[in-house]
PDB file of N, CA and C in Angstrom:
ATOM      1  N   UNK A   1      11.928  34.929  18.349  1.00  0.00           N
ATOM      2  CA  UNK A   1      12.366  33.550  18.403  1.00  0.00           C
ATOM      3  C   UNK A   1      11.468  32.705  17.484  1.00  0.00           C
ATOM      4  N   UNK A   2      11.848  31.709  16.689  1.00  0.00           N
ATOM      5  CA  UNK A   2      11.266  31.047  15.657  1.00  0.00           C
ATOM      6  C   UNK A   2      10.785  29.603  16.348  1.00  0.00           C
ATOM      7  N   UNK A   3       9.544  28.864  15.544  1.00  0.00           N
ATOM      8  CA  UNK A   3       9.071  27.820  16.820  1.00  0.00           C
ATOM      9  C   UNK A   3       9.672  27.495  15.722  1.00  0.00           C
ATOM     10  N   UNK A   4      10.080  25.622  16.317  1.00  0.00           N
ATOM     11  CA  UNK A   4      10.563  25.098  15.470  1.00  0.00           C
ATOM     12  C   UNK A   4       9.026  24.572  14.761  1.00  0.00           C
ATOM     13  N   UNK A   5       9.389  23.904  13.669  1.00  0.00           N
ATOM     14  CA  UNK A   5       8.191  23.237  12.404  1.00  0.00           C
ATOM     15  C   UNK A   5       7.811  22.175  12.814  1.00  0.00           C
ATOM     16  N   UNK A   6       6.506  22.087  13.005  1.00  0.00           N
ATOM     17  CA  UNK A   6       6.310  20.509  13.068  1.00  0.00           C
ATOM     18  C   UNK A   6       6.231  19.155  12.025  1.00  0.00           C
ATOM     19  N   UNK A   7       6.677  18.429  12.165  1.00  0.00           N
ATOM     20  CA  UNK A   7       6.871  17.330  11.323  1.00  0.00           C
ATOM     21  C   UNK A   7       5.544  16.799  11.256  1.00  0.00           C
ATOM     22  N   UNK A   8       5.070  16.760   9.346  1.00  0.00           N
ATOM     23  CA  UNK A   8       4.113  16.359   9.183  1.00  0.00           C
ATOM     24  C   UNK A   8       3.816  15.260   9.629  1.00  0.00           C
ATOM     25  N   UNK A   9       2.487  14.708  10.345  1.00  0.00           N
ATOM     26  CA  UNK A   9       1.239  13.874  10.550  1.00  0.00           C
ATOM     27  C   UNK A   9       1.701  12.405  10.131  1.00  0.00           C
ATOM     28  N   UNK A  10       2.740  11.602  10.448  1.00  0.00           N
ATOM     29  CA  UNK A  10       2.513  10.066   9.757  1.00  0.00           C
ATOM     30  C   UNK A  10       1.478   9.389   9.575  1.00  0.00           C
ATOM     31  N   UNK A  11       1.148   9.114   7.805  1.00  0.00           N
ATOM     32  CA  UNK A  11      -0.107   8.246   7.772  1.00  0.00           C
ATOM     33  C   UNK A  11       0.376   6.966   6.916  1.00  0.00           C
ATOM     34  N   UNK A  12       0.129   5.658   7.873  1.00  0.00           N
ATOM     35  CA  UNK A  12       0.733   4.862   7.121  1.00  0.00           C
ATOM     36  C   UNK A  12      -0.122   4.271   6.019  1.00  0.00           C
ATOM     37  N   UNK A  13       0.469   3.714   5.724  1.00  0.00           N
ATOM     38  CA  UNK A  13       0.276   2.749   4.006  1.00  0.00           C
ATOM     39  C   UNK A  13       1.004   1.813   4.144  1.00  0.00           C
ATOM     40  N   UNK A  14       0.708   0.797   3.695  1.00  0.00           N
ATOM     41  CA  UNK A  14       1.119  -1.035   3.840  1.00  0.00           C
ATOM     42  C   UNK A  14       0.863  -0.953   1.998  1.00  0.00           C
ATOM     43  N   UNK A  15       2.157  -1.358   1.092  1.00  0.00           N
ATOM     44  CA  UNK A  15       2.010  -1.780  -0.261  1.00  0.00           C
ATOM     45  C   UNK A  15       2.049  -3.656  -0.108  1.00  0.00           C
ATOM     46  N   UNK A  16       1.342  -4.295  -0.782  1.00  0.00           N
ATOM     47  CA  UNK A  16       1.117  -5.536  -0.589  1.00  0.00           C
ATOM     48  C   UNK A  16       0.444  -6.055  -2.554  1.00  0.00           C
ATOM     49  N   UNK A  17       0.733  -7.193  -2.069  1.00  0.00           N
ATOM     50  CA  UNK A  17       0.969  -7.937  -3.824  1.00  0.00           C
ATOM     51  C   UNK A  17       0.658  -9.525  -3.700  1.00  0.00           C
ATOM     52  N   UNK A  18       0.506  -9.752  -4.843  1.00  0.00           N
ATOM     53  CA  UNK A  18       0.540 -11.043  -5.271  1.00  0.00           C
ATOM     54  C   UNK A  18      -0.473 -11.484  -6.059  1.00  0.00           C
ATOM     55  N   UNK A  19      -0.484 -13.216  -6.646  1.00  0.00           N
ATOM     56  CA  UNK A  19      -1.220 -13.565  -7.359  1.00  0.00           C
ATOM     57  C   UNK A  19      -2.220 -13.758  -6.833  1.00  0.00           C
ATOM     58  N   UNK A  20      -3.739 -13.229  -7.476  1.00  0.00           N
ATOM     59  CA  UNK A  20      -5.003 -13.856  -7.193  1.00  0.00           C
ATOM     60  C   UNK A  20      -5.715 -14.674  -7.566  1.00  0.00           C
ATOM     61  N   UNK A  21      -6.609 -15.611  -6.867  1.00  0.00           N
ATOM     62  CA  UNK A  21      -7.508 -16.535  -7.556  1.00  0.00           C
ATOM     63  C   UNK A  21      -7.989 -16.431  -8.555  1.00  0.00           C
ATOM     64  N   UNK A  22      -8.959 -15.365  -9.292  1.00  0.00           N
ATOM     65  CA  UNK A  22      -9.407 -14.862 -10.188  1.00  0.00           C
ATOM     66  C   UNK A  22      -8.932 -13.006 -10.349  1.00  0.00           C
ATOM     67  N   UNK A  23      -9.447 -12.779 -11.462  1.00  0.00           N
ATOM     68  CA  UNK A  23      -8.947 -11.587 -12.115  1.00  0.00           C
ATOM     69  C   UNK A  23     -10.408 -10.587 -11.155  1.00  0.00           C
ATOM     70  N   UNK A  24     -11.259 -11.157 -11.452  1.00  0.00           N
ATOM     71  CA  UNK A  24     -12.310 -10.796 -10.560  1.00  0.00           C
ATOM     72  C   UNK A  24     -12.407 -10.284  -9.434  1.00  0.00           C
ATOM     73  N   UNK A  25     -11.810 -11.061  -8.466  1.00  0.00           N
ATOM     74  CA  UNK A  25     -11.644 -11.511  -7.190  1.00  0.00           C
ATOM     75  C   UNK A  25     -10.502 -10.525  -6.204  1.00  0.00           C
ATOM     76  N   UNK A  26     -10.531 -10.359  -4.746  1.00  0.00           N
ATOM     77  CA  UNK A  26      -9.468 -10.410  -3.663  1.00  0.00           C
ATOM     78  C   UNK A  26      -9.029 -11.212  -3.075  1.00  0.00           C
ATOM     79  N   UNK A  27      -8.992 -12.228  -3.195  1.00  0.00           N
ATOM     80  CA  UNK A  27      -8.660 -13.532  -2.722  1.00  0.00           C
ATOM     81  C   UNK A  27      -7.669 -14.219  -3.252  1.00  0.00           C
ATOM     82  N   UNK A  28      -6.244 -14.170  -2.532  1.00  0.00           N
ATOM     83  CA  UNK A  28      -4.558 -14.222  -3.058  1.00  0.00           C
ATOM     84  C   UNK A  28      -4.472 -16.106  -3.143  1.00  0.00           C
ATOM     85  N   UNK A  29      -4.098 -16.235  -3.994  1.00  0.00           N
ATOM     86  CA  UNK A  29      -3.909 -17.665  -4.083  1.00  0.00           C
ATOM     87  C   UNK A  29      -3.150 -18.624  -3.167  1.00  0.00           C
ATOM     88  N   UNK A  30      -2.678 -18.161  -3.001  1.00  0.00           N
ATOM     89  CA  UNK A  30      -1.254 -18.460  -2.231  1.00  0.00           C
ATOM     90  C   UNK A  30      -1.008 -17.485  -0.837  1.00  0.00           C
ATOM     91  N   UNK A  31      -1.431 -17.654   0.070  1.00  0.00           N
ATOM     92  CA  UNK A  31      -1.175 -16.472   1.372  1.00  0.00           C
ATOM     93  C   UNK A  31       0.800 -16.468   1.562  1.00  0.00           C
ATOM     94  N   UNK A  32       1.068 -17.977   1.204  1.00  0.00           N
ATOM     95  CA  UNK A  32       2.424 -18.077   1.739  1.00  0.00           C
ATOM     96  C   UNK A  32       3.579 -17.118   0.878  1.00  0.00           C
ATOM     97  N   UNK A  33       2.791 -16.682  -0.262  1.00  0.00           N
ATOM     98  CA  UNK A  33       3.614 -16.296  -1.513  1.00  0.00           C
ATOM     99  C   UNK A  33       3.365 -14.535  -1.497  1.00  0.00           C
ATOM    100  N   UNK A  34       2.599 -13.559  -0.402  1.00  0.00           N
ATOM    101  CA  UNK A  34       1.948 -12.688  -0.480  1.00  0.00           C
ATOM    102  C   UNK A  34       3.275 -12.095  -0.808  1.00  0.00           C
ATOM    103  N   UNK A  35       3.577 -10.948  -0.997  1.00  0.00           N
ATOM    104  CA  UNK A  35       4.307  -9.886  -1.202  1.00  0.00           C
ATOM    105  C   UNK A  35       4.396  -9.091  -0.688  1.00  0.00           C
ATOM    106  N   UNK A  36       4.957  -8.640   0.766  1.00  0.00           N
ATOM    107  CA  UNK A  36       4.569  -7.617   1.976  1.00  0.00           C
ATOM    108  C   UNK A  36       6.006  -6.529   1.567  1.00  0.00           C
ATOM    109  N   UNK A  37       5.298  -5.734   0.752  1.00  0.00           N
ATOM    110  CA  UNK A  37       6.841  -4.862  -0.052  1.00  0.00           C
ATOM    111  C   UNK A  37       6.972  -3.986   1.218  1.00  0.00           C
ATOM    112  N   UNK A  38       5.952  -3.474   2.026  1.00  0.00           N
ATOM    113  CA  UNK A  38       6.953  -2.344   2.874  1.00  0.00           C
ATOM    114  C   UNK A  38       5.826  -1.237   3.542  1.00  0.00           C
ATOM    115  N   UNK A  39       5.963  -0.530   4.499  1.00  0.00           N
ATOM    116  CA  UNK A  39       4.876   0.150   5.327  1.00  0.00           C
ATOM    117  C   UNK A  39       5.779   1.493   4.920  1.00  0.00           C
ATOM    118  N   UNK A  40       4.616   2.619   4.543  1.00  0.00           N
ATOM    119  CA  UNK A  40       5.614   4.066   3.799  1.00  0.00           C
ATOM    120  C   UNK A  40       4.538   5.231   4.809  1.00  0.00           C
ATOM    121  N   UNK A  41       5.276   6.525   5.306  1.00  0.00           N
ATOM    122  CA  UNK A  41       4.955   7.429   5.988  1.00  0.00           C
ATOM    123  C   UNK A  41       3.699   8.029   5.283  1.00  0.00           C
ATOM    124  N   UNK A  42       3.428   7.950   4.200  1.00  0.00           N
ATOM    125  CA  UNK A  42       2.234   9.036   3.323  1.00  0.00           C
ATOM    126  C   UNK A  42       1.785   8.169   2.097  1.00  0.00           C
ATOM    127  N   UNK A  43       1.201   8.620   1.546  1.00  0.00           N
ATOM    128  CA  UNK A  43       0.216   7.870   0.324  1.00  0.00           C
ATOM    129  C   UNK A  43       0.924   7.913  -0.792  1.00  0.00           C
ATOM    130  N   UNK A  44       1.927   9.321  -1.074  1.00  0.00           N
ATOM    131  CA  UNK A  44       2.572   9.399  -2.133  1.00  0.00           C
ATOM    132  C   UNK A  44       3.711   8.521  -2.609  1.00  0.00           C
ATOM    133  N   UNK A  45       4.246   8.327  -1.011  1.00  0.00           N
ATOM    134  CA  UNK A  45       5.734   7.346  -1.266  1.00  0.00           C
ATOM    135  C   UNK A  45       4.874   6.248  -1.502  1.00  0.00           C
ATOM    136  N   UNK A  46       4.079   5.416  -0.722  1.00  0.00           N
ATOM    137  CA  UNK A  46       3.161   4.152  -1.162  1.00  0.00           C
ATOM    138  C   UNK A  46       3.053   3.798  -2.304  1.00  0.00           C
ATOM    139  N   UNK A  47       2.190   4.967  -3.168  1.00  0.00           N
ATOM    140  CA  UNK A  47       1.921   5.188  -4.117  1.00  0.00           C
ATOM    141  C   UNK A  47       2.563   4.972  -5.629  1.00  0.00           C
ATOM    142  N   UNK A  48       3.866   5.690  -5.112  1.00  0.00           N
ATOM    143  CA  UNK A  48       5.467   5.137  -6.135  1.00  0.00           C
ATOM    144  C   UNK A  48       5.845   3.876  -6.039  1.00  0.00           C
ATOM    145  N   UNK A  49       5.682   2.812  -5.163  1.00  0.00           N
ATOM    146  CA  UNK A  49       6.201   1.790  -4.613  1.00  0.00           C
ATOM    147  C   UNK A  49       5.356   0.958  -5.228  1.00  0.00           C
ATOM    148  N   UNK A  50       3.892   1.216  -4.919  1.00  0.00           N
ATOM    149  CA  UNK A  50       2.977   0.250  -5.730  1.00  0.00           C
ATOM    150  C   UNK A  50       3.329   0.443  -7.596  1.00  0.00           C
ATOM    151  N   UNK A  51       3.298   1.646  -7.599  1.00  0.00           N
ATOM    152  CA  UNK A  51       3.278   1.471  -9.070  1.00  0.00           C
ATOM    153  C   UNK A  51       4.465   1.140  -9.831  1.00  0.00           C
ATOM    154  N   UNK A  52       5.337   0.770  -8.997  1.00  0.00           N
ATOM    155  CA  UNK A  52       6.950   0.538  -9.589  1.00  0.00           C
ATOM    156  C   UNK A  52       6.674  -1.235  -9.643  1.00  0.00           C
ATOM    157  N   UNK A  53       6.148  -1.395  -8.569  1.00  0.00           N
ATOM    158  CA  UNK A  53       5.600  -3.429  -8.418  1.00  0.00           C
ATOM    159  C   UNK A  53       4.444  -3.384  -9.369  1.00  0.00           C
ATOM    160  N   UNK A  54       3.858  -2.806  -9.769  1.00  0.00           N
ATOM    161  CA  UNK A  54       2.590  -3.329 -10.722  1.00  0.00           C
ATOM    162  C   UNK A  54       3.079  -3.526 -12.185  1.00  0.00           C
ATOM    163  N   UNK A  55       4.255  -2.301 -12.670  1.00  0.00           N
ATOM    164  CA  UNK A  55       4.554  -2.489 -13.764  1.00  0.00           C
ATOM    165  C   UNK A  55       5.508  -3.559 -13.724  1.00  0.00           C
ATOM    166  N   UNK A  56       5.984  -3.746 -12.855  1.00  0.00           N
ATOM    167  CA  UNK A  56       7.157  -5.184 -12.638  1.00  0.00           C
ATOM    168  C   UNK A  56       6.375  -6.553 -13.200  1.00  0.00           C
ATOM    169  N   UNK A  57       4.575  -6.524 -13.157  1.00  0.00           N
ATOM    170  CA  UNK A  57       4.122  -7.682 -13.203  1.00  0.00           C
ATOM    171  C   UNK A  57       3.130  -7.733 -14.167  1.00  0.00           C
ATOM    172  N   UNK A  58       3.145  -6.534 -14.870  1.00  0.00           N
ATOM    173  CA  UNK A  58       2.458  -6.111 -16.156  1.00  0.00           C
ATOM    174  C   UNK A  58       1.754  -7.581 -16.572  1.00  0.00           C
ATOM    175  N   UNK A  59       3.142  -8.289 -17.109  1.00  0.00           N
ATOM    176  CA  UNK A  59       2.565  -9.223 -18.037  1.00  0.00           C
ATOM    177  C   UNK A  59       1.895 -10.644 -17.149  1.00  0.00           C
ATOM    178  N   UNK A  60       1.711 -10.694 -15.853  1.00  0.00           N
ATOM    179  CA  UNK A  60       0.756 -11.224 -15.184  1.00  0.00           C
ATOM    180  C   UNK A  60      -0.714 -10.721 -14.569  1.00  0.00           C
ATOM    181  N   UNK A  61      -1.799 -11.229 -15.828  1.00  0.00           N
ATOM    182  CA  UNK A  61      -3.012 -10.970 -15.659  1.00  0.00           C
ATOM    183  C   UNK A  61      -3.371 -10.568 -13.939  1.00  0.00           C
ATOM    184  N   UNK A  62      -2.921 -12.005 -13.339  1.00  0.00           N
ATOM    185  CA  UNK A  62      -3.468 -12.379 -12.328  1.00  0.00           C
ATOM    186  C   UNK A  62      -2.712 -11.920 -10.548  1.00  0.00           C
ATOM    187  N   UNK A  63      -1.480 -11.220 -11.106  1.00  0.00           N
ATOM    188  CA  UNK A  63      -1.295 -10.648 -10.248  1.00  0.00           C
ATOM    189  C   UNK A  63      -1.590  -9.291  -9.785  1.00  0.00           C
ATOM    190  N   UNK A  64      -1.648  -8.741  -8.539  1.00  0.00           N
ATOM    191  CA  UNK A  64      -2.193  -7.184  -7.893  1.00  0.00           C
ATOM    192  C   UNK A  64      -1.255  -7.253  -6.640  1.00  0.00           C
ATOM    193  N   UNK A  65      -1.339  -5.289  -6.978  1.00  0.00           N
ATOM    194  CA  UNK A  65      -0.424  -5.058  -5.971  1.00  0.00           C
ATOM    195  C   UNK A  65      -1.511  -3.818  -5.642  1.00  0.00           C
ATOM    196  N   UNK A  66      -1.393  -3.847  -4.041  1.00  0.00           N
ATOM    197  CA  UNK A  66      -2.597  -2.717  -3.272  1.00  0.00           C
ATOM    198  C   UNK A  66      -1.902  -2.279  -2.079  1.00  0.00           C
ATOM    199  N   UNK A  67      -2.371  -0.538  -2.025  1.00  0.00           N
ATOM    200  CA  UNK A  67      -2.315  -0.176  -0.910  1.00  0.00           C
ATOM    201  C   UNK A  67      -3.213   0.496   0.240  1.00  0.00           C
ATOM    202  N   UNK A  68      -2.616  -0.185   1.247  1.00  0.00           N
ATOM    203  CA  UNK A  68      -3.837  -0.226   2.299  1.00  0.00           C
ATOM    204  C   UNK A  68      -3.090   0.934   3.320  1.00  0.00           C
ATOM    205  N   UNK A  69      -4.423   1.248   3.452  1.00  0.00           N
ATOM    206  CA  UNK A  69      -4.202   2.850   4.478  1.00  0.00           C
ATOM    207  C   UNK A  69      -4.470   2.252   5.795  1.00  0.00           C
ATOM    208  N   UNK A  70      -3.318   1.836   6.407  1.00  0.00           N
ATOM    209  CA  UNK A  70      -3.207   1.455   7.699  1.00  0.00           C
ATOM    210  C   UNK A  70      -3.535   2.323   8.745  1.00  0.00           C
ATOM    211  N   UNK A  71      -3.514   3.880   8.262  1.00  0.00           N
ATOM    212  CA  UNK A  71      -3.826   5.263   9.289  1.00  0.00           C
ATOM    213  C   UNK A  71      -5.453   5.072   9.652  1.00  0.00           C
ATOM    214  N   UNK A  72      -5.966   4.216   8.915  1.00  0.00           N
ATOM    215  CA  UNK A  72      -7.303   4.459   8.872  1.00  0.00           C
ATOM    216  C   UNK A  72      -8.304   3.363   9.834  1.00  0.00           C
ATOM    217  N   UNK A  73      -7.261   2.345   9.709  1.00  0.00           N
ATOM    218  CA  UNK A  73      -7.201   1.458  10.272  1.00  0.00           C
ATOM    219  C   UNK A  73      -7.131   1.419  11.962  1.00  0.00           C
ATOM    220  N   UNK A  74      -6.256   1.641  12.267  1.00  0.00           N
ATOM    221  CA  UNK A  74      -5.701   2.300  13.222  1.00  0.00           C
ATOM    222  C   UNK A  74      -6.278   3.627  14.577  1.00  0.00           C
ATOM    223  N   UNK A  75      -6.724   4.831  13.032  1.00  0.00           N
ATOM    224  CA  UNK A  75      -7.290   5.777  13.690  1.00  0.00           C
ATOM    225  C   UNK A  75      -8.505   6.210  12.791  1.00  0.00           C
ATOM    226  N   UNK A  76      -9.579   5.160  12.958  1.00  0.00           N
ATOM    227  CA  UNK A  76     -10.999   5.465  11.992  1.00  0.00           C
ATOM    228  C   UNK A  76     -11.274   7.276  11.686  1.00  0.00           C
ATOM    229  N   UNK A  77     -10.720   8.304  12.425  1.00  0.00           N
ATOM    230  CA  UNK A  77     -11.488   9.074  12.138  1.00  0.00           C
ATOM    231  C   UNK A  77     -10.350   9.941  11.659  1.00  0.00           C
ATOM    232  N   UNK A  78      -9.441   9.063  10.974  1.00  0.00           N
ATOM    233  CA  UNK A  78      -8.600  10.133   9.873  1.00  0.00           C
ATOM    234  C   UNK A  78      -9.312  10.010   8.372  1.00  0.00           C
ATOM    235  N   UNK A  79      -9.019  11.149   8.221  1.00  0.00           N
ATOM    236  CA  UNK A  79      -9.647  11.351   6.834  1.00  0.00           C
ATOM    237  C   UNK A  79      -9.256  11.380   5.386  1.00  0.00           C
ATOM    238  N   UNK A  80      -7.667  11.960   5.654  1.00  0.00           N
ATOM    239  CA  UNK A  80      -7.128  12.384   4.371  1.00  0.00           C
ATOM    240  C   UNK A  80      -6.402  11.297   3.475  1.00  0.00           C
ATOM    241  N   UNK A  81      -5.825  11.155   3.025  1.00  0.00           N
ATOM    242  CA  UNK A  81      -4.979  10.065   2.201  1.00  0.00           C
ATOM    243  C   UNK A  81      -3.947   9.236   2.721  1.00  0.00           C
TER     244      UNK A  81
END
């Protein structure tokens, strides 16, 4: 008899954006204007998502798009990505 497979480990990721005060800086200019693109199961889908919004804003110095490992957040003593 075959076990069934377990479904990999959800680790979330929060992709998030917008313009910042300085180029320098983490500090979003505008909180009201943030960019909350979407919470993704693994780092990789995140990962595509951020980099599909970063090139969207290329030609703004001052905007950033980041992803935050909410798994980690959550459960300090995960480790992986």
């Amino acid at each position: 008899m075959k076990t069934p497979k377990q479904a990999p480990k959800q680790l979330l990721h929060l992709v998030i954006g917008g313009e910042l005060e300085s180029i320098e800086g983490l500090t979003f200019k505008d909180l009201s204007k943030v960019d909350l693109v979407g919470v993704y199961p693994n780092y990789a889908e995140a990962a595509a998502v951020w980099k599909s919004k970063a090139q969207q804003t290329v030609d703004s110095a001052q905007t950033r798009y980041f992803v935050v490992h909410l798994h980690r957040l959550l459960d300090p003593e995960t480790d992986t990505e």
